[in-house]
Every structure is written in C-alpha cells, then in structure tokens.
Protein backbone atom coordinates (compact mmCIF):
# COMPACT_ATOMS: atom_id res chain seq x y z
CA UNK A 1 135.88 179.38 250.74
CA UNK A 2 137.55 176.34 249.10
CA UNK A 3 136.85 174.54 252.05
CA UNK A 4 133.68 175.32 252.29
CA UNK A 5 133.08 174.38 248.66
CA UNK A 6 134.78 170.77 249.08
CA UNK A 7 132.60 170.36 252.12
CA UNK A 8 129.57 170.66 249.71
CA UNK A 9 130.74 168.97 246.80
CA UNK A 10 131.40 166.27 249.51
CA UNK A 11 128.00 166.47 250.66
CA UNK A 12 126.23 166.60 247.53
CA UNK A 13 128.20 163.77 246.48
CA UNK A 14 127.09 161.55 249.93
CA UNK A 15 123.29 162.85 248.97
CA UNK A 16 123.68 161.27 245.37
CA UNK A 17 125.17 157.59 246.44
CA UNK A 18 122.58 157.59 249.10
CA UNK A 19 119.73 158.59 246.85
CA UNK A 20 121.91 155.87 244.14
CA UNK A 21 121.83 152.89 247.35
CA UNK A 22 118.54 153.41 248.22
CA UNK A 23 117.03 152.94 245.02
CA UNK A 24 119.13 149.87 244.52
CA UNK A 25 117.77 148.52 247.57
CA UNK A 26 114.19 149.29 246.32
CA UNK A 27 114.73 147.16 243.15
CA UNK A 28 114.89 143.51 242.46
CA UNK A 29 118.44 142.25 241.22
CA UNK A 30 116.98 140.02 238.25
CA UNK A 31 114.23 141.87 237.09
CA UNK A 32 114.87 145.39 237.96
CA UNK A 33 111.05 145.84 238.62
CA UNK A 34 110.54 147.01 242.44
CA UNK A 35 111.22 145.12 245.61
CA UNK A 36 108.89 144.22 248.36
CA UNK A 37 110.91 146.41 250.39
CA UNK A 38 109.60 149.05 247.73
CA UNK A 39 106.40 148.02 248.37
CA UNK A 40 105.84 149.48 251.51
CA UNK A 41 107.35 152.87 250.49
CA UNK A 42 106.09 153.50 247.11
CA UNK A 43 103.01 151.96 246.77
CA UNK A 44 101.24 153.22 250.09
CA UNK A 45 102.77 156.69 248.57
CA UNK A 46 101.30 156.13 245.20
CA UNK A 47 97.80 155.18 246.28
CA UNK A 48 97.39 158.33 248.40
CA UNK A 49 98.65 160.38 245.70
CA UNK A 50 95.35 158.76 243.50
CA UNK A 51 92.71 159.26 246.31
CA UNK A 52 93.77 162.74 246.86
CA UNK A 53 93.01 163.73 242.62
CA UNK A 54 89.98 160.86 242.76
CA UNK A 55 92.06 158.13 240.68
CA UNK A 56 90.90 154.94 240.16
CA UNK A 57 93.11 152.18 241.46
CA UNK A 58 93.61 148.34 240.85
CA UNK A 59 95.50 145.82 242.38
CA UNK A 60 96.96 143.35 239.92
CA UNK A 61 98.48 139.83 241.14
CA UNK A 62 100.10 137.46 239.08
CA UNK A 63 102.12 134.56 238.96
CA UNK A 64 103.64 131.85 236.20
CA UNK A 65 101.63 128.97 235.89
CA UNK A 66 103.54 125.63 236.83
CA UNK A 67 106.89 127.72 237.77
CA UNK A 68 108.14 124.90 239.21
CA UNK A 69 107.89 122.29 236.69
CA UNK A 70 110.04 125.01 234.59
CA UNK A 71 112.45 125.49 237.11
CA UNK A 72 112.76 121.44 237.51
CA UNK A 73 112.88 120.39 234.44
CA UNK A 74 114.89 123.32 232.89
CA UNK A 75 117.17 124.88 235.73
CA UNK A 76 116.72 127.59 237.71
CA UNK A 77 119.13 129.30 234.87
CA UNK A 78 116.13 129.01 232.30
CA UNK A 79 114.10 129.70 235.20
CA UNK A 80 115.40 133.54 235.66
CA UNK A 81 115.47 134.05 231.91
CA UNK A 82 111.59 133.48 232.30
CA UNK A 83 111.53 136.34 234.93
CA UNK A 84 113.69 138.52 232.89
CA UNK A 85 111.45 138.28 229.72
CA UNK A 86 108.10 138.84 231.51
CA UNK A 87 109.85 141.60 233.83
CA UNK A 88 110.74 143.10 229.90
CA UNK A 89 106.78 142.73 228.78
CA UNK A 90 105.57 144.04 231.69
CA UNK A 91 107.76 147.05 230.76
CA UNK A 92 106.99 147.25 227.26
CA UNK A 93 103.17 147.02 227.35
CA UNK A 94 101.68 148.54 230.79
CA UNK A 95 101.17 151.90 231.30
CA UNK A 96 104.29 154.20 232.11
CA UNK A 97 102.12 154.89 235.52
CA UNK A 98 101.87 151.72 236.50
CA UNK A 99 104.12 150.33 239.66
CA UNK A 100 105.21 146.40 239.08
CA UNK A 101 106.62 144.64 241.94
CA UNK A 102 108.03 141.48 242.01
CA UNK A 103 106.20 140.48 245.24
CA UNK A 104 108.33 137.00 245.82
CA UNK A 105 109.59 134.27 243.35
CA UNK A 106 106.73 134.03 240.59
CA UNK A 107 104.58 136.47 241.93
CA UNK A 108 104.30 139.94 240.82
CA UNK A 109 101.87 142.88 241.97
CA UNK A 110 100.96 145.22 239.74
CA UNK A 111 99.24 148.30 240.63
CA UNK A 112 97.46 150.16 237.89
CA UNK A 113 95.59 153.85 237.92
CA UNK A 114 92.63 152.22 236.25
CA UNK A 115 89.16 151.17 236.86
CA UNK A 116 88.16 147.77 237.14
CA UNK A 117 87.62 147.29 233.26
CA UNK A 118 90.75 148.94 231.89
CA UNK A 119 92.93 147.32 234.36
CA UNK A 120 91.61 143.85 232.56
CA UNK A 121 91.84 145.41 229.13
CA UNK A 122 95.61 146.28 230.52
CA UNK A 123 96.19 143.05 232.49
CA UNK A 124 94.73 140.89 229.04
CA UNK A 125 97.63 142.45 226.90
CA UNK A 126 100.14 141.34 229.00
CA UNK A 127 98.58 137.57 229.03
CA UNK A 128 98.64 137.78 225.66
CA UNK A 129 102.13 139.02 225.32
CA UNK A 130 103.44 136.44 227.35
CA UNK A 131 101.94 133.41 225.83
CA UNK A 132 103.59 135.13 222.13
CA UNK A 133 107.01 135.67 223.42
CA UNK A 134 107.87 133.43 226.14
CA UNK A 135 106.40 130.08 223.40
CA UNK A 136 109.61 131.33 221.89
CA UNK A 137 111.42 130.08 224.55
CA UNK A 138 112.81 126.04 224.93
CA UNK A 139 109.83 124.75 226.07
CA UNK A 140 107.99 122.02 225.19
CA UNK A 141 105.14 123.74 227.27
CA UNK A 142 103.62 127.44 226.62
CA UNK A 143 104.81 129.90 229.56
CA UNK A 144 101.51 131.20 230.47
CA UNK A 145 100.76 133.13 233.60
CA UNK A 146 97.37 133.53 235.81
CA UNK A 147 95.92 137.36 237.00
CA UNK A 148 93.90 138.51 239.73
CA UNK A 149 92.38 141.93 239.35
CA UNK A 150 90.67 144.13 242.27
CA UNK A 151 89.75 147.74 242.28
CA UNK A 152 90.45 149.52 245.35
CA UNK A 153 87.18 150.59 246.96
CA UNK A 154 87.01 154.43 248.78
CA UNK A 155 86.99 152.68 251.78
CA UNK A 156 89.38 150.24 251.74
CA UNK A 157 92.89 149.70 252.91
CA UNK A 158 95.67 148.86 250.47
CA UNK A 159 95.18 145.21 252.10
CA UNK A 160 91.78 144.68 251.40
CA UNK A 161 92.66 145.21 247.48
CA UNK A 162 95.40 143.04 247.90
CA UNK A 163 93.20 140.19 249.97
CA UNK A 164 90.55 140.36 247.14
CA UNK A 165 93.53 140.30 243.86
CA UNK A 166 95.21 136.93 245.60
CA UNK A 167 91.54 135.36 245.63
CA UNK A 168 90.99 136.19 242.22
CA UNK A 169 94.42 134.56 241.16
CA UNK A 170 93.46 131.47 243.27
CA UNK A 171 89.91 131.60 241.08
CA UNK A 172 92.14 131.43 237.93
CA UNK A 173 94.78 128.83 238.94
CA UNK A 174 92.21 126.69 240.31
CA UNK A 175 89.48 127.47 236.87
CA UNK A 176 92.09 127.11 234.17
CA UNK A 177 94.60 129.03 234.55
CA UNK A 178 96.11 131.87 232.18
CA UNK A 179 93.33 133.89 232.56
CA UNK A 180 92.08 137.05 234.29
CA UNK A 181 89.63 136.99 236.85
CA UNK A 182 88.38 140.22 238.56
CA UNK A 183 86.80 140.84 241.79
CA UNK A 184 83.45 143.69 241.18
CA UNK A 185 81.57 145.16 244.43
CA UNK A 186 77.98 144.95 243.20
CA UNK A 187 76.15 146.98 246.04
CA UNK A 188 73.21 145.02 244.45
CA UNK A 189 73.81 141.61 245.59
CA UNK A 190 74.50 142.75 248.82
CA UNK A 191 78.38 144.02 248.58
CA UNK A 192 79.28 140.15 247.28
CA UNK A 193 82.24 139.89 245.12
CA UNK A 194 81.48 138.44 241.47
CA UNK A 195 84.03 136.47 239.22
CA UNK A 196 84.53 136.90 235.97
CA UNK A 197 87.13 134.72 234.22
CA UNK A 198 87.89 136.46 230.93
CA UNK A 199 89.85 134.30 228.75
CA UNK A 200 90.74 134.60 225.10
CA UNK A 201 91.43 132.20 222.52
C-alpha cells in the first residue's frame, strides 16, 4: 500500500511539473503573454470553441511604431521595458477572454470574442493607453503603436483573418500610424474589403 501510494504521489507530482513546463514553454519570457508556440495550440482551440456557441471573433495585429529607432537610440534594455509595459496594458484593459500573443519582436496578435466594432472600441483603449503611459517613459518621442483589426468570417480559416489583420496594420503604418484600421466584408461591393482608419485626437 505505501508503495503504491509513493508511486502516485510520484506520478501526480511528474503530471504537475509537466503541466508546470509546458505552460512555461507556451509563454514568452519578457512579457509573459503567450508564445507563438502557443499559438498553434490555443488559439486554433479557442476559435473552435467560438464557432461551436456562434461567437464572434477578431483578429487583432499590432506592432510599436519605429521600434527600432527606440531600440537604437535607447538600448535594447529600454527596449524590453517598452514590451513589458504594453504586455502590462494589454493585461489591464482587454477583456479577461481575450488571448494576446506576442507573435515576434514588436508584434503582438490579439484575438478578441468580439465583432468587428467592439474589437475597435477594445483595440482603441489600448492605443489610447499606450500613448498615456508609455509618454511617461524617457523618450523624447511618444511610444505609440499601429492596429489591424479583422473579423473572422464563417467561412474562413484562422489564416485568412490573420492575412486580412497584417494588411490592415500595413494600411495604418503606411496612413499615419497609431491608429486602427479594420478590414469589413461588405457583400455589397462585391465581398471587397473596406478601410477605415479610426484615429482619435
């Protein structure tokens, strides 16, 4: 019997550092928001999950405008801190539903259980945010960031909302930057794509 009671504790002890390893491995080191690696489990997971109860989903994409000039002029020190603090916002003002990944250096995906128009009502308070709290930073320039919204479509695949979000950040980088452009399917004008750069003063 005690044998066969260390033998579990042993085992339920192996199941918990596993579970405890593999959800270090699905998080990024300087942010703690997900991985790419956590991409491709959770996300796939977590858009199935909304088709099957009819749940709107949007793909966010995002990345800080003129990252490199920061990291440059600053350090790649100052450089993390200005991960850190929008990796904190993004915590502190999306929804607890949402799933932010830090897709690779600057850019983020955010994926958000919203329609087209809350997920820029969402995606708007975090441009906001930023501009308040990382101006508090050293800078002599305002840390702003650009956003690319698309809502995925019944018949899409998680790629064709992600294709459609990183050409609506290219619209905003290349219109102005921090802003938020979204990508609408208007069955009206023949299943085009429409821009609309939302930008607040």
């Amino acid at each position: 019997l005690i044998v066969a009671l260390s033998f579990s504790m042993l085992w339920l002890i192996n199941a918990r550092l596993v579970k405890s390893i593999n959800d270090l491995s699905h998080l990024d080191a300087l942010t703690g928001l997900y991985n790419r690696r956590a991409m491709e489990v959770i996300v796939p997971n977590l858009v199935n999950q909304a088709r099957e109860k009819n749940t709107p989903i949007s793909i966010v994409m995002t990345d800080v405008d003129d990252f490199k000039t920061i990291n440059d002029q600053y350090g790649h020190t100052t450089g993390d801190s200005v991960m850190a603090t929008i990796a904190t916002i993004f915590k502190q003002t999306l929804p607890e539903s949402a799933c932010t990944v830090r897709f690779g250096g600057d850019e983020f995906m955010i994926v958000l259980l919203a329609n087209t128009e809350n997920a820029k009502a969402y995606t708007e308070l975090v441009r906001r945010s930023i501009e308040r709290e990382t101006s508090l930073l050293a800078f002599k320039n305002q840390v702003t960031m650009s956003f690319g919204i698309s809502e995925l479509m019944p018949n899409d695949s998680l790629q064709d909302a992600l294709t459609r979000a990183d050409e609506a950040l290219y619209c905003s980088k290349h219109t102005g930057r921090n802003q938020v452009t979204t990508f609408q399917d208007e069955s009206e004008v023949g299943g085009k794509f429409i821009q609309t750069p939302t930008k607040s003063a």
